[in-house]
N, C-alpha and C. Protein backbone atom coordinates (compact mmCIF):
# COMPACT_ATOMS: atom_id res chain seq x y z
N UNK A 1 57.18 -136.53 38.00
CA UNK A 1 57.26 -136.46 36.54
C UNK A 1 56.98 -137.85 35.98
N UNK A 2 56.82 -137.88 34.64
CA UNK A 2 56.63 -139.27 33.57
C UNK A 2 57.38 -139.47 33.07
N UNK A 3 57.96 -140.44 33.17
CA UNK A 3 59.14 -140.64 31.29
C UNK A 3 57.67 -141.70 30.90
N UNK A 4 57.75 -141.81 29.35
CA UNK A 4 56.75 -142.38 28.43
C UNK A 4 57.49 -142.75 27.52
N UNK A 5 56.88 -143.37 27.00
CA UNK A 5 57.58 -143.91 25.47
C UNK A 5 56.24 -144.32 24.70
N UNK A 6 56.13 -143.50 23.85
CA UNK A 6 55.12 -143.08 22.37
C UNK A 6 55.57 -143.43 21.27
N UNK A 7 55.08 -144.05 20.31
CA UNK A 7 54.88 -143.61 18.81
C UNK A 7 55.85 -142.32 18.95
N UNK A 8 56.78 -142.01 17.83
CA UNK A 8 57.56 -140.89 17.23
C UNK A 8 55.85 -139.88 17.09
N UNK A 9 55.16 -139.92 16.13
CA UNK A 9 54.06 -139.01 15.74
C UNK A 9 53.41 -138.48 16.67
N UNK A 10 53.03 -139.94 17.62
CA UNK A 10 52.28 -139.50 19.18
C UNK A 10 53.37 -137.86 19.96
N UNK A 11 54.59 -138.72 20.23
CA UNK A 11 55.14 -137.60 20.77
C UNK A 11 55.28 -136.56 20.23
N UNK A 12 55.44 -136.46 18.81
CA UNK A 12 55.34 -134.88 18.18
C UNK A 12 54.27 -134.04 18.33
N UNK A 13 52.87 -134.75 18.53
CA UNK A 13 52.03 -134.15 18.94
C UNK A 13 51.69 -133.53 20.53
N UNK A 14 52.52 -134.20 21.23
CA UNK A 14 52.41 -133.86 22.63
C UNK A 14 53.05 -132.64 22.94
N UNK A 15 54.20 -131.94 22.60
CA UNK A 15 54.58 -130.70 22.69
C UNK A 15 54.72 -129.84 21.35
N UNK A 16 53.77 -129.73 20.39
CA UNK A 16 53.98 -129.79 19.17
C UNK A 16 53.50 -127.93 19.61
N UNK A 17 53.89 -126.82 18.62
CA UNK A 17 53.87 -125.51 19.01
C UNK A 17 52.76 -125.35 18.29
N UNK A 18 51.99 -124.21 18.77
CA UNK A 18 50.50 -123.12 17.77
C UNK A 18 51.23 -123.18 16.00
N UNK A 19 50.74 -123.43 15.47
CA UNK A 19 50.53 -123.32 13.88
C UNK A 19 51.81 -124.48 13.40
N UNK A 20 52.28 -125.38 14.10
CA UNK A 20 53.00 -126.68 13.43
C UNK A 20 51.29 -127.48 12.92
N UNK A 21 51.93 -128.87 11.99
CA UNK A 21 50.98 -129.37 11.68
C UNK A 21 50.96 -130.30 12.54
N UNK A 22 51.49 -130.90 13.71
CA UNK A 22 51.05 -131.68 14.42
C UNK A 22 50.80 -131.33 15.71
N UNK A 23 50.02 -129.75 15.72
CA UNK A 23 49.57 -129.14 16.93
C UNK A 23 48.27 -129.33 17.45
N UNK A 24 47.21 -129.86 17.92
CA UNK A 24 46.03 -129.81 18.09
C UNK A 24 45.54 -130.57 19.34
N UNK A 25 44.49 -130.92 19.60
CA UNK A 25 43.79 -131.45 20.77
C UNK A 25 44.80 -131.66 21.68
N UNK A 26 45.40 -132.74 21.59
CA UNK A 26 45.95 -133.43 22.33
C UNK A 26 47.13 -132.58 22.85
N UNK A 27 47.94 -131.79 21.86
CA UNK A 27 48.69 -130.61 22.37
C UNK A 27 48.46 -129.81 23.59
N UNK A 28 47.39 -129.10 23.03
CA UNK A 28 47.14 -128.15 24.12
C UNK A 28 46.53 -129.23 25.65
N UNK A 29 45.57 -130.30 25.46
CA UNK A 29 45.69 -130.34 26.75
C UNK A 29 46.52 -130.86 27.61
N UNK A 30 47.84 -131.76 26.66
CA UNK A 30 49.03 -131.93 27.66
C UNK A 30 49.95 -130.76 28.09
N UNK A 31 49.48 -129.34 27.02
CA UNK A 31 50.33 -128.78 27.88
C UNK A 31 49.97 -127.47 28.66
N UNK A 32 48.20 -127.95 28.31
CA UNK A 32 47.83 -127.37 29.91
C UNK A 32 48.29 -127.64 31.08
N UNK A 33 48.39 -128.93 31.13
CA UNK A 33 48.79 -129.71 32.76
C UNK A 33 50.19 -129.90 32.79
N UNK A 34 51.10 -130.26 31.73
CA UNK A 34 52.46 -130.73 31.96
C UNK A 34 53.55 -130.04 30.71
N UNK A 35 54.77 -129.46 31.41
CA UNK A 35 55.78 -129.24 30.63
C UNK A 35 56.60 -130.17 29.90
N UNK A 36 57.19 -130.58 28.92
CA UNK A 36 57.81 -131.70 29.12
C UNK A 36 58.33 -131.70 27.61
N UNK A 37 59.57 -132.86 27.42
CA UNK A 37 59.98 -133.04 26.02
C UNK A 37 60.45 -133.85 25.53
N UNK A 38 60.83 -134.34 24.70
CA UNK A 38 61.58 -135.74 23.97
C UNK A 38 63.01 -135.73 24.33
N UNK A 39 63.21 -137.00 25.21
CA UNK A 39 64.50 -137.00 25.81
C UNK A 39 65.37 -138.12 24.20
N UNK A 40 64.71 -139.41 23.64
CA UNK A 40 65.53 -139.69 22.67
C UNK A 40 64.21 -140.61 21.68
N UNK A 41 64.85 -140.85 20.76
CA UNK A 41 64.10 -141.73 19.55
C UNK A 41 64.66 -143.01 20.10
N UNK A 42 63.67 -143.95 19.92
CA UNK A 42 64.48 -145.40 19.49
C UNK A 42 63.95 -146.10 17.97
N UNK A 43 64.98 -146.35 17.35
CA UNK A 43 64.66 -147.05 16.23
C UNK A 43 63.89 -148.38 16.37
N UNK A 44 63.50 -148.94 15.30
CA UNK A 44 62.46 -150.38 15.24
C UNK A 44 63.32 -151.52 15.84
N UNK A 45 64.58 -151.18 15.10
CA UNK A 45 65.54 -152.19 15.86
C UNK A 45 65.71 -152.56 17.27
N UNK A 46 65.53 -151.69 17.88
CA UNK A 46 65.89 -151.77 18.97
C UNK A 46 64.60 -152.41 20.13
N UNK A 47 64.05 -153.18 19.48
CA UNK A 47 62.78 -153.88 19.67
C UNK A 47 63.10 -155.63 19.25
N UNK A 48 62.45 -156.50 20.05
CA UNK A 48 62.27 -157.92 18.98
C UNK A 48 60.49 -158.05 19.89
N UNK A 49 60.07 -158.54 18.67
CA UNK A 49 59.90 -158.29 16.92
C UNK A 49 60.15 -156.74 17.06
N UNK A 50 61.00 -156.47 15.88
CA UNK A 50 60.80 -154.70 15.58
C UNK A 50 59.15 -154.03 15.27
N UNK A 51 59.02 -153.07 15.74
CA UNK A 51 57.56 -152.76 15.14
C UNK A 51 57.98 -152.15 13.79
N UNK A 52 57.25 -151.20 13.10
CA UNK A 52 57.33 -151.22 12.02
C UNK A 52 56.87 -149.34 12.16
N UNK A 53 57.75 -148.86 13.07
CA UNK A 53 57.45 -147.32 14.09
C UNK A 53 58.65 -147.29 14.44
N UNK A 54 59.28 -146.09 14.32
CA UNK A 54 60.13 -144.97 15.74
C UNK A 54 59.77 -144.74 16.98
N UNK A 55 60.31 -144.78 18.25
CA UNK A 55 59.45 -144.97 19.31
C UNK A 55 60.04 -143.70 19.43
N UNK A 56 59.07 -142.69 20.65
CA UNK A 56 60.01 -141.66 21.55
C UNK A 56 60.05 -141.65 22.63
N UNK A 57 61.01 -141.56 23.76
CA UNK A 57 60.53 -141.32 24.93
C UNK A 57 60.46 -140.02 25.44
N UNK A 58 59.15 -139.78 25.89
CA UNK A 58 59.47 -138.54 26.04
C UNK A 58 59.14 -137.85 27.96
N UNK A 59 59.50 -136.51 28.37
CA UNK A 59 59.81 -136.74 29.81
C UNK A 59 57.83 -135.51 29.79
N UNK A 60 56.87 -135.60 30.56
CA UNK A 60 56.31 -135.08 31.27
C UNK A 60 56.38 -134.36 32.45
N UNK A 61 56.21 -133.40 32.84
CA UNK A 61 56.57 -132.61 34.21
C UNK A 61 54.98 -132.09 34.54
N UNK A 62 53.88 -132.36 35.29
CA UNK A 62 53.10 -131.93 35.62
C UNK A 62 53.15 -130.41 36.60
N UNK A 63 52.10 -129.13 36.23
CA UNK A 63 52.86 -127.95 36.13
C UNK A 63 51.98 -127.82 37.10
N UNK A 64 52.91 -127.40 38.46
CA UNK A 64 52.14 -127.02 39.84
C UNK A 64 50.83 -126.54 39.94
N UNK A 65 50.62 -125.40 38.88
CA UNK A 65 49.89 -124.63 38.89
C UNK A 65 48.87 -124.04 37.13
N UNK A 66 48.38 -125.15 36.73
CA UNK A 66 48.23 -124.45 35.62
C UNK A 66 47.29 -123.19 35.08
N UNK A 67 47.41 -122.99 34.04
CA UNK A 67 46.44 -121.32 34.05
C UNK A 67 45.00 -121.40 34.55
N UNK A 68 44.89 -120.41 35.14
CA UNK A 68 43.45 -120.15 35.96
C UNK A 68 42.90 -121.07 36.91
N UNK A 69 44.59 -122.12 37.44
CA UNK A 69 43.55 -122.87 38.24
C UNK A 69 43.57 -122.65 39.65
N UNK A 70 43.50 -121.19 39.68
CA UNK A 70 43.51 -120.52 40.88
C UNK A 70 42.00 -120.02 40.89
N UNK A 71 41.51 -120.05 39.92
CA UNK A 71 40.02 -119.02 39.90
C UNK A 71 39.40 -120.67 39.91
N UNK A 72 39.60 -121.38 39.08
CA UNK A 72 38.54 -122.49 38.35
C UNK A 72 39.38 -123.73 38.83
N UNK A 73 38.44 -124.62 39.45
CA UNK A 73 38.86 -126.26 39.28
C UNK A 73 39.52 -126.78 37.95
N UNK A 74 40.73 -127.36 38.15
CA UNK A 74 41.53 -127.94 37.03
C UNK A 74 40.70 -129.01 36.25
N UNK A 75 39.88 -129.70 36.77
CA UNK A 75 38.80 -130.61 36.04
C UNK A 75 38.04 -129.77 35.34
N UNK A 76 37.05 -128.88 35.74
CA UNK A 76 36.22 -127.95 35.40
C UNK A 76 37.11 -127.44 33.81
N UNK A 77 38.72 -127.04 34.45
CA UNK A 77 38.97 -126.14 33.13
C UNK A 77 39.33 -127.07 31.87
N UNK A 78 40.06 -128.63 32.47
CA UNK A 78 40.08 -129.88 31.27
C UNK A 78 38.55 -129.91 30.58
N UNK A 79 37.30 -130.61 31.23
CA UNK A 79 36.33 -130.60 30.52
C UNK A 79 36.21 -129.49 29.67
N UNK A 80 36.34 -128.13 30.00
CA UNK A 80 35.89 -127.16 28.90
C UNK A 80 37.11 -127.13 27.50
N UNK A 81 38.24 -127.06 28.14
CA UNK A 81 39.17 -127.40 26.99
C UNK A 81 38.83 -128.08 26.36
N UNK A 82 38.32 -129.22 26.45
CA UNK A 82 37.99 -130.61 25.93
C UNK A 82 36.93 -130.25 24.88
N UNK A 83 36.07 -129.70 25.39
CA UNK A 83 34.59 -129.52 24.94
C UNK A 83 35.18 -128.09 23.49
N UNK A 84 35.69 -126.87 23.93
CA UNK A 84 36.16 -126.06 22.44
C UNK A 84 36.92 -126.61 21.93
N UNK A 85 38.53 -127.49 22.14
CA UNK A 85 39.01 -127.69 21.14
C UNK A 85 38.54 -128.72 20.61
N UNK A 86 37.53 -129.15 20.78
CA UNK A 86 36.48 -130.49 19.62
C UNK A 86 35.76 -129.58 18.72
N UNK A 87 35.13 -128.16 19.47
CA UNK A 87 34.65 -127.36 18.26
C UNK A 87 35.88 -126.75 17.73
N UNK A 88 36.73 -126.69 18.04
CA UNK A 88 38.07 -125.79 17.35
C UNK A 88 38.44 -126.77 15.85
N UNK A 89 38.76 -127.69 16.26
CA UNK A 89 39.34 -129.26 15.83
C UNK A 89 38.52 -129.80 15.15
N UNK A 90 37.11 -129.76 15.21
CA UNK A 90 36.54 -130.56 14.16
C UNK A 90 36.50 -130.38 12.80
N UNK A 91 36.07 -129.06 12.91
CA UNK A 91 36.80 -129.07 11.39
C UNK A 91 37.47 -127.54 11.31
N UNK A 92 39.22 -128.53 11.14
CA UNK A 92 40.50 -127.74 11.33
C UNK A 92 40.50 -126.81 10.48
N UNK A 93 40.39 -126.53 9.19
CA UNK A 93 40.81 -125.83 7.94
C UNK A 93 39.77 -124.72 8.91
N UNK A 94 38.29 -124.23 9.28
CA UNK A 94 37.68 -123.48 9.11
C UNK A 94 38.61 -122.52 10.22
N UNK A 95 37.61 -120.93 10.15
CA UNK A 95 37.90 -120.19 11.29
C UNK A 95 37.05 -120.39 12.24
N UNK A 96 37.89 -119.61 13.20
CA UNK A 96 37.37 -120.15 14.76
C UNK A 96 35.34 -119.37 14.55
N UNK A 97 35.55 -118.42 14.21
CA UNK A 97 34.14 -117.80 14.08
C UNK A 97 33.36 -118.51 13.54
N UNK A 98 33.48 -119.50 12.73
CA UNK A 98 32.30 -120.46 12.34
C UNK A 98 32.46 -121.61 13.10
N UNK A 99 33.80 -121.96 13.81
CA UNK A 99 33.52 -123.33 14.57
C UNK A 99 33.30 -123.13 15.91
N UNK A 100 33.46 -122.07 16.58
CA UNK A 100 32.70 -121.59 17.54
C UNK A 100 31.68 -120.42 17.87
N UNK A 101 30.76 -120.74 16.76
CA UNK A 101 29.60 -120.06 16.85
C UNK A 101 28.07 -120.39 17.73
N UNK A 102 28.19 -121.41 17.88
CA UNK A 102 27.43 -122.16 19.16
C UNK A 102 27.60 -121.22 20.60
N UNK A 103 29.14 -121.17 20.81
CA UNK A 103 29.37 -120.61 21.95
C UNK A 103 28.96 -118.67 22.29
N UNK A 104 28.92 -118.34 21.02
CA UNK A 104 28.15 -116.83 21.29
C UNK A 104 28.90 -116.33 22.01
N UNK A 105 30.64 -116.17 21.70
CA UNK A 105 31.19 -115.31 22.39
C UNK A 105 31.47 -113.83 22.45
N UNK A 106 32.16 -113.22 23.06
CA UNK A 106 32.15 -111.83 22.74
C UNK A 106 33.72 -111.95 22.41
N UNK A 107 34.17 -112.01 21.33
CA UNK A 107 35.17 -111.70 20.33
C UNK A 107 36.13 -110.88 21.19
N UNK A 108 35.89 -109.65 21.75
CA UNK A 108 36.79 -108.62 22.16
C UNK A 108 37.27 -108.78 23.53
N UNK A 109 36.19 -109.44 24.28
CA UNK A 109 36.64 -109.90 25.63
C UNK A 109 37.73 -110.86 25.46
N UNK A 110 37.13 -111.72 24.76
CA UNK A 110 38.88 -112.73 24.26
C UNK A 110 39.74 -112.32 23.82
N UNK A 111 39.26 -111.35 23.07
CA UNK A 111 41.08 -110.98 22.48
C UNK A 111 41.74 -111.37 21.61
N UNK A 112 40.26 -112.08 20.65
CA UNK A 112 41.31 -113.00 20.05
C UNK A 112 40.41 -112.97 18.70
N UNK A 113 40.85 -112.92 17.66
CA UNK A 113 40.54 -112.24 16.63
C UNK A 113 39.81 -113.75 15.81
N UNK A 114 38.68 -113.59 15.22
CA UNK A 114 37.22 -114.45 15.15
C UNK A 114 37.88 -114.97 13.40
N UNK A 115 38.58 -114.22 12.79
CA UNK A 115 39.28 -115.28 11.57
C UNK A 115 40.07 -116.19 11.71
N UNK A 116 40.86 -116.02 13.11
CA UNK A 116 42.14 -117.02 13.17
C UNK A 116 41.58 -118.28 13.05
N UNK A 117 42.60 -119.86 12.71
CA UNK A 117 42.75 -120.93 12.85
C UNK A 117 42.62 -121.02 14.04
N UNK A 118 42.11 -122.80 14.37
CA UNK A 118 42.32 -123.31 15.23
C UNK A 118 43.65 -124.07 15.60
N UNK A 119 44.27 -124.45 14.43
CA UNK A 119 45.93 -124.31 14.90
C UNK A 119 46.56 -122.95 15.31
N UNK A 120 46.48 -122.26 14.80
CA UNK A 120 47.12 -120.66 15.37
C UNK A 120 46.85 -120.46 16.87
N UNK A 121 46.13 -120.82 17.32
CA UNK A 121 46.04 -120.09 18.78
C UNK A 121 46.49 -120.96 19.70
N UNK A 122 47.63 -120.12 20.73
CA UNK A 122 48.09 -120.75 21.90
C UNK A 122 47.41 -121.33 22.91
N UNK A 123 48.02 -122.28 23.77
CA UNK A 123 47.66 -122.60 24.82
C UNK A 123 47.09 -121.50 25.31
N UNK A 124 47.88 -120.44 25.73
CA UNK A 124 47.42 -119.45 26.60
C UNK A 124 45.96 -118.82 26.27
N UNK A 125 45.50 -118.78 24.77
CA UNK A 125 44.28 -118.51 24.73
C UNK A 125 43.14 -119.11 24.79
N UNK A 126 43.17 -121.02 24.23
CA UNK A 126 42.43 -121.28 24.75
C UNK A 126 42.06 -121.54 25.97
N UNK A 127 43.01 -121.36 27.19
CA UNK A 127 42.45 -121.42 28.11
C UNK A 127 41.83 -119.95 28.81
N UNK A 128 42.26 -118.88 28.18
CA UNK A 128 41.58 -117.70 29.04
C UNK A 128 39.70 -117.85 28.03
N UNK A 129 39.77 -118.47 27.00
CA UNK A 129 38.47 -118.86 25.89
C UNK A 129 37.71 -119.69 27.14
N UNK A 130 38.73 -121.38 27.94
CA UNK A 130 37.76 -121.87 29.21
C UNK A 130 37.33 -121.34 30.00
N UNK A 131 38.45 -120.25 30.31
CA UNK A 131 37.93 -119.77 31.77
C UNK A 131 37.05 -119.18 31.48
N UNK A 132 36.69 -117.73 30.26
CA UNK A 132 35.95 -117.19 30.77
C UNK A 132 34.18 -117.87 30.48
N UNK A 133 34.59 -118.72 29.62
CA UNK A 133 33.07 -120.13 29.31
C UNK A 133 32.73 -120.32 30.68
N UNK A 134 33.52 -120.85 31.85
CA UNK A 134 33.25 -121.26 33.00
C UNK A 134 32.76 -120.09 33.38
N UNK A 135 33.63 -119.21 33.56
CA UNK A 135 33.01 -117.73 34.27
C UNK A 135 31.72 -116.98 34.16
N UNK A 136 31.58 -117.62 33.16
CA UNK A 136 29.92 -117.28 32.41
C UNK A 136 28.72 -118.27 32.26
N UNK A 137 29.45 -119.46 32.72
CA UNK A 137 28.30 -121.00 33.27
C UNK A 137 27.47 -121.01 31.75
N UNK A 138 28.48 -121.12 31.13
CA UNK A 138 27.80 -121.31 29.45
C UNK A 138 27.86 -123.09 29.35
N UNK A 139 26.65 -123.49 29.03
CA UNK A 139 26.76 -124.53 28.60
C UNK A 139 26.51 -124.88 27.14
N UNK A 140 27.01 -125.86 26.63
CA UNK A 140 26.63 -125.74 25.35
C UNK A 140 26.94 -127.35 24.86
């Protein structure tokens, strides 16, 4: 495991849930690979010089086994994560159907309905969204 110590904001974003406002990129791919949570805050004080930030520390648990990385290389499935939630994420406000329209997916095989946000959708979907990109040797 990791203990870390982040920026307060940094760490909110690291286990931050589907549809909070500090859910995105960085969310999902820490918690593709690792479980983990904010063990305490430290105030500025507790610093010399104080910064002018809340620190957090927070604990990482890297997850034996993460989704599909029984079918697909765990690198293989980071790069593709990497690669949709930049089209998910770039521009947040839209739906997923216009920010992943490049990718020419089939909507129903995912399962996952082509108005939603790119904050709205779980971990769990964008990665069955990697796998089946990999499964289909889509490049884009």
């Amino acid at each position: 495991s990791f203990t870390l110590m982040f920026q307060r904001e940094v760490g909110d974003r690291l286990f931050a849930p589907a549809s909070d406002k500090a859910y995105g990129r960085l969310s999902i791919i820490t918690q593709y690979l690792c479980d983990g949570y904010r063990i305490f805050d430290l105030p500025p004080e507790a610093f010399t010089p104080p910064p002018k930030v809340t620190s957090s520390v927070m604990r990482l648990v890297p997850k034996a086994k993460p989704l599909y990385s029984d079918q697909y290389p765990v690198a293989d499935m980071i790069a593709m994560l990497e690669r949709i939630t930049q089209l998910a994420f770039g521009q947040r406000r839209k739906m997923l159907r216009q920010s992943w329209k490049t990718l020419e997916l089939d909507w129903d095989s995912v399962q996952i309905s082509p108005t939603i946000r790119a904050e709205d959708l779980k971990i769990e979907d964008y990665a069955r969204v990697a796998a089946l990109l990999i499964g289909n040797k889509k490049q884009f």
